[in-house]
C-alpha atoms as a PDB file:
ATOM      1  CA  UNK A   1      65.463  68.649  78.207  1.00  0.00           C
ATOM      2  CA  UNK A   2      67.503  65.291  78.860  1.00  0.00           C
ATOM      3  CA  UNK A   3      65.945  62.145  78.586  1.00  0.00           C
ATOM      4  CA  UNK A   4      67.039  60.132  82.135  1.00  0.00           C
ATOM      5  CA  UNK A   5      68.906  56.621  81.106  1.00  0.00           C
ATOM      6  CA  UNK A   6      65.986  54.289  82.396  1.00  0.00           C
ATOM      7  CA  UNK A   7      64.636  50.971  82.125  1.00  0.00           C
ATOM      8  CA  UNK A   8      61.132  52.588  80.308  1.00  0.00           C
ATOM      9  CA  UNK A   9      63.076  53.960  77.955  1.00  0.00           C
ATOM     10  CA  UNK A  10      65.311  51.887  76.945  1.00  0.00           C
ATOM     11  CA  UNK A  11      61.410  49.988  76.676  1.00  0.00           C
ATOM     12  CA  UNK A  12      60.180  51.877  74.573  1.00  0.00           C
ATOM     13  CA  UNK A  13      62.967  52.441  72.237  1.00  0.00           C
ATOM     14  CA  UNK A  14      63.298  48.739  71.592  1.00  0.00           C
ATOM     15  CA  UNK A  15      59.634  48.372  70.886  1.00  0.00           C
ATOM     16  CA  UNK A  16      59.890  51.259  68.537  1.00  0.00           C
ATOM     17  CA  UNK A  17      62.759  49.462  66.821  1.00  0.00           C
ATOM     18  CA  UNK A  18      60.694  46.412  66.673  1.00  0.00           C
ATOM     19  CA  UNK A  19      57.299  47.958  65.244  1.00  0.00           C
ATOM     20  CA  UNK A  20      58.944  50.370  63.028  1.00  0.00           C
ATOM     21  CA  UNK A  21      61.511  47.430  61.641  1.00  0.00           C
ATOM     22  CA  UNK A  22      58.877  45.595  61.195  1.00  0.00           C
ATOM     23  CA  UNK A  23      56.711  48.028  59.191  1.00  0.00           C
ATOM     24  CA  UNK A  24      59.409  48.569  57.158  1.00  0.00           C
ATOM     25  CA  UNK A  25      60.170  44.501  56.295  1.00  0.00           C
ATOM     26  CA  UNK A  26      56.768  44.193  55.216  1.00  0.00           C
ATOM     27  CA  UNK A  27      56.719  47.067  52.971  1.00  0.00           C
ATOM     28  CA  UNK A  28      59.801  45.747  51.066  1.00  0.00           C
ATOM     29  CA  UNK A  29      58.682  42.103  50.767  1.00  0.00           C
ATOM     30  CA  UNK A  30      57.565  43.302  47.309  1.00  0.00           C
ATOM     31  CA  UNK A  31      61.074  44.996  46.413  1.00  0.00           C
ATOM     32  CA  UNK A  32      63.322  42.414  44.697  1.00  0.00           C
ATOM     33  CA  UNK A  33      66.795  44.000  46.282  1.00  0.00           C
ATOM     34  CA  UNK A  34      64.851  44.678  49.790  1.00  0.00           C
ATOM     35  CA  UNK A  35      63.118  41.203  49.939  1.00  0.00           C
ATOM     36  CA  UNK A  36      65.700  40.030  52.318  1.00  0.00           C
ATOM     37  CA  UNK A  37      64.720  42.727  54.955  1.00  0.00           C
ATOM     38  CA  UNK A  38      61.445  41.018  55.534  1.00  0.00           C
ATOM     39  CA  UNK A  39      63.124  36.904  55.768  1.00  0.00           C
ATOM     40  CA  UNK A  40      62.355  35.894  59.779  1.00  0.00           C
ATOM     41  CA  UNK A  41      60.628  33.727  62.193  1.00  0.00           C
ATOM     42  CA  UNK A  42      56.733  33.512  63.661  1.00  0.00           C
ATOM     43  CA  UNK A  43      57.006  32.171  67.181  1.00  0.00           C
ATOM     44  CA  UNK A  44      53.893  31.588  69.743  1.00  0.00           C
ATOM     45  CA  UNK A  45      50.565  29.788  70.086  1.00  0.00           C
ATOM     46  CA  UNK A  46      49.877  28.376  66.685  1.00  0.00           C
ATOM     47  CA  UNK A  47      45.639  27.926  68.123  1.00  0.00           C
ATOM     48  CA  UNK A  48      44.748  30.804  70.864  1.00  0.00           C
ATOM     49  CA  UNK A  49      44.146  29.307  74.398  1.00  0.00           C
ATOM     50  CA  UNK A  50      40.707  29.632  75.765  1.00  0.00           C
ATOM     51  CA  UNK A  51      39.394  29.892  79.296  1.00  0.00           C
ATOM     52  CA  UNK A  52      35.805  28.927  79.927  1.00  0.00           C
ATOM     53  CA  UNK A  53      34.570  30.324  83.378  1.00  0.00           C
ATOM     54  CA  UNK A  54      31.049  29.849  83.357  1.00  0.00           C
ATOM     55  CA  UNK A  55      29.754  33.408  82.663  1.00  0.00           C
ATOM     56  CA  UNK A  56      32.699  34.658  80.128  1.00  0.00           C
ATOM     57  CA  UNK A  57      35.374  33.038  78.322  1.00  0.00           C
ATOM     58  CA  UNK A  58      39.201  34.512  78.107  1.00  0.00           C
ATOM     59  CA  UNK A  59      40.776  33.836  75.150  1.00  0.00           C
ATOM     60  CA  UNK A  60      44.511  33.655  75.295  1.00  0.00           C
ATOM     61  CA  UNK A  61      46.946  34.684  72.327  1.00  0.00           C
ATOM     62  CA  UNK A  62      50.516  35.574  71.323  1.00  0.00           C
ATOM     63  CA  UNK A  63      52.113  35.191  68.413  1.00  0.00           C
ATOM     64  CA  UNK A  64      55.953  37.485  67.655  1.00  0.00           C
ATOM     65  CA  UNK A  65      56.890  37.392  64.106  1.00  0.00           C
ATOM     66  CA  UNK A  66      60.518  38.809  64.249  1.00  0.00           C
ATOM     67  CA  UNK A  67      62.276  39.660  60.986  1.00  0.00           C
ATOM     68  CA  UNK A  68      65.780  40.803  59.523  1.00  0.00           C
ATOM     69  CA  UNK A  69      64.238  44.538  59.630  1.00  0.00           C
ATOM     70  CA  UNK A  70      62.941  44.306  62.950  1.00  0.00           C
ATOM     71  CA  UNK A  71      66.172  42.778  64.530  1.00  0.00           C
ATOM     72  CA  UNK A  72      67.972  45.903  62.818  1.00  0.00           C
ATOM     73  CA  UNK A  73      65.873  48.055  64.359  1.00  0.00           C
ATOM     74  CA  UNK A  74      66.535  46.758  67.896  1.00  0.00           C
ATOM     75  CA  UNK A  75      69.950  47.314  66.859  1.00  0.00           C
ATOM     76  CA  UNK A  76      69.518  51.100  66.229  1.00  0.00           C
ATOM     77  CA  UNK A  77      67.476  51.459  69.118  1.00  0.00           C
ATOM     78  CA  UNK A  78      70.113  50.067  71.169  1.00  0.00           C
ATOM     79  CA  UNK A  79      72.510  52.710  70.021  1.00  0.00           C
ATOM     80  CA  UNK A  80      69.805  55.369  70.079  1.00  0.00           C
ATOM     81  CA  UNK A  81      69.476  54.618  73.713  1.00  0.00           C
ATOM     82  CA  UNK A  82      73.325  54.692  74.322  1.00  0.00           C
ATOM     83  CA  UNK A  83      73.782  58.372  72.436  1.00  0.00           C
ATOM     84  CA  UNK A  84      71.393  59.516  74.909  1.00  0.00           C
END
């Protein structure tokens, strides 16, 4: 069963790389010769954003914390996608 070369996948692939990379920087943050995996960059709303209309208020959040593991998994995802 081939997997068509499409804008979803390639989608999904990179958010794999990014959740799984993740996942795995923040496990070795406590691993002296892995720390380095989990060294990175928060960006986004420091305070969330709210919207008061009366009878319900939005609130409005986003923070992305991208990390050395993370970025690496973007990478393999990227050549993941390309194998296929």
């Amino acid at each position: 069963m081939a997997l068509n070369k499409n804008g979803w996948s390639l989608f999904l692939l990179l958010l794999a790389g990014i959740v799984v990379g993740g996942f795995l920087g923040y496990l070795a943050q406590n691993v002296s010769w892995l720390s380095w995996l989990n060294y990175g960059q928060t960006f986004g709303l420091t305070t969330p954003v709210e919207l008061n209309i009366g009878v319900m208020i939005i609130t409005f959040g986003l923070t992305i914390n991208f990390n050395i593991a993370s970025i690496l998994g973007i990478v393999i995802a990227i050549f993941v996608y390309r194998k296929l």
